[in-house]
Protein backbone atom coordinates (compact mmCIF):
# COMPACT_ATOMS: atom_id res chain seq x y z
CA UNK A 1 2.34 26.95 1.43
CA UNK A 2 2.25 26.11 5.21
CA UNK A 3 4.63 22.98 4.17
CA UNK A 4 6.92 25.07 2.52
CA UNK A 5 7.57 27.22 4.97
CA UNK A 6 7.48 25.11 7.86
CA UNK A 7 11.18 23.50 4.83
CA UNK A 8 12.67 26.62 4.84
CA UNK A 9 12.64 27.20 8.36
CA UNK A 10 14.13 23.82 9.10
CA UNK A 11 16.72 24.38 6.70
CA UNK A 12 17.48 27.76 8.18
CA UNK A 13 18.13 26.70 11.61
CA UNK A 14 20.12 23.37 9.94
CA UNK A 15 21.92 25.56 7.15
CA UNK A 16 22.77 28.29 10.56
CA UNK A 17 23.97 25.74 12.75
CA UNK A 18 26.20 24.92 10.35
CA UNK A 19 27.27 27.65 9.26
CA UNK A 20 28.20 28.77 12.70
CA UNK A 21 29.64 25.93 14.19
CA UNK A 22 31.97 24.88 11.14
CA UNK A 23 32.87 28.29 9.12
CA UNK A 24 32.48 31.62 11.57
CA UNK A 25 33.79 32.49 14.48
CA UNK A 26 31.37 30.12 17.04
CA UNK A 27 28.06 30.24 18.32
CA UNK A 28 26.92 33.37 20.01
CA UNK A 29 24.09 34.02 21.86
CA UNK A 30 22.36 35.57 18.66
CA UNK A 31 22.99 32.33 16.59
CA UNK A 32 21.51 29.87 19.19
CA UNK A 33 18.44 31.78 19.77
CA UNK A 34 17.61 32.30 15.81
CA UNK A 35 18.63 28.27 15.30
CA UNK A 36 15.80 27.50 18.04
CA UNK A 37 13.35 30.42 16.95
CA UNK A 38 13.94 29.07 13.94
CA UNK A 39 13.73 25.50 14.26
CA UNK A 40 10.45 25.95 16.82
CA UNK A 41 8.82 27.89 14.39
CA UNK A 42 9.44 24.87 11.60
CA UNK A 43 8.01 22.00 14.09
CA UNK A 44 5.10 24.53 15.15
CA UNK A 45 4.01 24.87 11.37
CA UNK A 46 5.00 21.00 10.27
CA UNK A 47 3.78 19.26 13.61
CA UNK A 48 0.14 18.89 12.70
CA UNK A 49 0.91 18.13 9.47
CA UNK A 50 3.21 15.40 10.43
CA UNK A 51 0.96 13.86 13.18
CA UNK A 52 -1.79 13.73 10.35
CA UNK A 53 0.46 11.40 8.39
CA UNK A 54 1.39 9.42 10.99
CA UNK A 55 -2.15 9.08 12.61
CA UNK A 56 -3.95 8.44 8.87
CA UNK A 57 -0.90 6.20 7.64
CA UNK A 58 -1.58 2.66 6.92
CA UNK A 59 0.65 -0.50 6.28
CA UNK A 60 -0.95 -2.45 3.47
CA UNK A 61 -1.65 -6.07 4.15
CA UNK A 62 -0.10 -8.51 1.93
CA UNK A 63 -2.43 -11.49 1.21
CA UNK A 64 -1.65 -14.71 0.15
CA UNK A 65 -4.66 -15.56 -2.29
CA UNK A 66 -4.41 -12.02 -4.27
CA UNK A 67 -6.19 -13.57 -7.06
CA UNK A 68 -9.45 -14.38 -4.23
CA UNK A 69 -9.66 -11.08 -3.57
CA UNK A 70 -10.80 -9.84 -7.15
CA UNK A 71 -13.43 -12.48 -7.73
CA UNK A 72 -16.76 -12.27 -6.21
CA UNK A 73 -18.11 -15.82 -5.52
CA UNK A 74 -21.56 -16.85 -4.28
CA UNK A 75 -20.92 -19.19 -2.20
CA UNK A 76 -18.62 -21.92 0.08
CA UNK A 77 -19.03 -24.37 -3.20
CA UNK A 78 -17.93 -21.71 -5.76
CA UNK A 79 -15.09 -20.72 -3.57
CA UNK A 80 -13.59 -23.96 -3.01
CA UNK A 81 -14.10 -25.06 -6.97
CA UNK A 82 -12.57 -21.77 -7.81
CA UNK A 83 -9.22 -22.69 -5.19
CA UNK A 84 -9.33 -26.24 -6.85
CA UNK A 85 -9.31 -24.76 -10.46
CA UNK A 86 -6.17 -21.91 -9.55
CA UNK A 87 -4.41 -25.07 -7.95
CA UNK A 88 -4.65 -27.02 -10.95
CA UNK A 89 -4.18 -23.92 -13.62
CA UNK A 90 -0.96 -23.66 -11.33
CA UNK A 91 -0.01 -27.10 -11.36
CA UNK A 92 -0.65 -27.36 -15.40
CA UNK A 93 1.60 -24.41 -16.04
CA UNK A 94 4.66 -26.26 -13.41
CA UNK A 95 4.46 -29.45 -15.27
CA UNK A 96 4.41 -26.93 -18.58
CA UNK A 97 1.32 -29.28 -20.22
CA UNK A 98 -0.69 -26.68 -22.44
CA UNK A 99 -3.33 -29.72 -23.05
CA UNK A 100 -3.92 -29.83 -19.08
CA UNK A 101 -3.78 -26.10 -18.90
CA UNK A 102 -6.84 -25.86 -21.63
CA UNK A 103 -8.74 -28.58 -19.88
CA UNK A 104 -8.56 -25.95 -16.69
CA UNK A 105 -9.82 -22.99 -18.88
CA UNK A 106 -12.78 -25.81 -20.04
CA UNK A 107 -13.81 -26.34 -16.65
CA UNK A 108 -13.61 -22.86 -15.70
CA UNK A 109 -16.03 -22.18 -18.48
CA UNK A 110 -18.35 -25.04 -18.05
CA UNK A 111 -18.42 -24.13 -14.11
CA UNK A 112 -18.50 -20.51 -13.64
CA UNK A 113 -20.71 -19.57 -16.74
CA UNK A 114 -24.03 -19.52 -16.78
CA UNK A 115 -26.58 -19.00 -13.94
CA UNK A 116 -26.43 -22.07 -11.13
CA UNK A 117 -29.71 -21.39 -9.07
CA UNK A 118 -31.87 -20.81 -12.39
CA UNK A 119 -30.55 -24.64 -13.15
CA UNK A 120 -31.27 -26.24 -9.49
CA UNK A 121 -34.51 -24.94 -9.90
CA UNK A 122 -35.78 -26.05 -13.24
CA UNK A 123 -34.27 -29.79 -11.79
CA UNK A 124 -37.10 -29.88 -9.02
């Protein structure tokens, strides 16, 4: 409600100033004191709300690796076999070789399923 009024009386003091300077007679005394009653009493109401915005407001960061972001890995050797395997699904897909692309999606599968650490252990 606050936002709303803090509108109208912006647009008052706008919509008078106008009004005055372009289509009546001139500014009077009365005019100029209702345009700044007016538009003081618009910032007044709108000013915190507006240096709330500006103080929350964030700028998004735009990363280069979106698709490392949504994947959890484990650890330095899953992350770099996970970069190798998006370079190669990339380069399959350039080169437009569906054969090399399902050999990607086979070594995706063979690497990231399964439990690793339950396998290292069982070896020793």
């Amino acid at each position: 409600m606050d936002l709303l009024i803090g509108v109208a009386l912006l647009c008052w003091s706008l919509g008078l100033l106008v009004f005055k300077q372009f289509f009546s007679d001139g500014l009077t005394s009365q005019a100029i004191l209702q345009i700044v009653v007016a538009g003081i009493g618009g910032l007044v109401i709108l000013g915190p709300k507006i240096f709330n915005w500006a103080m929350n407001f964030e700028i998004p960061e735009k990363d280069d690796d979106d698709d490392l972001d949504e994947i959890e890995l484990d650890d330095e050797h899953d992350y770099s076999d996970f970069k190798a395997l998006n370079y190669l699904k990339d380069r399959s897909l350039q080169i437009g070789s569906q054969e090399a692309f399902d050999l990607v999606v086979k070594l995706n599968t063979l690497i990231f399923s399964g439990d690793h650490k339950d396998e290292e252990s069982d070896e020793k």
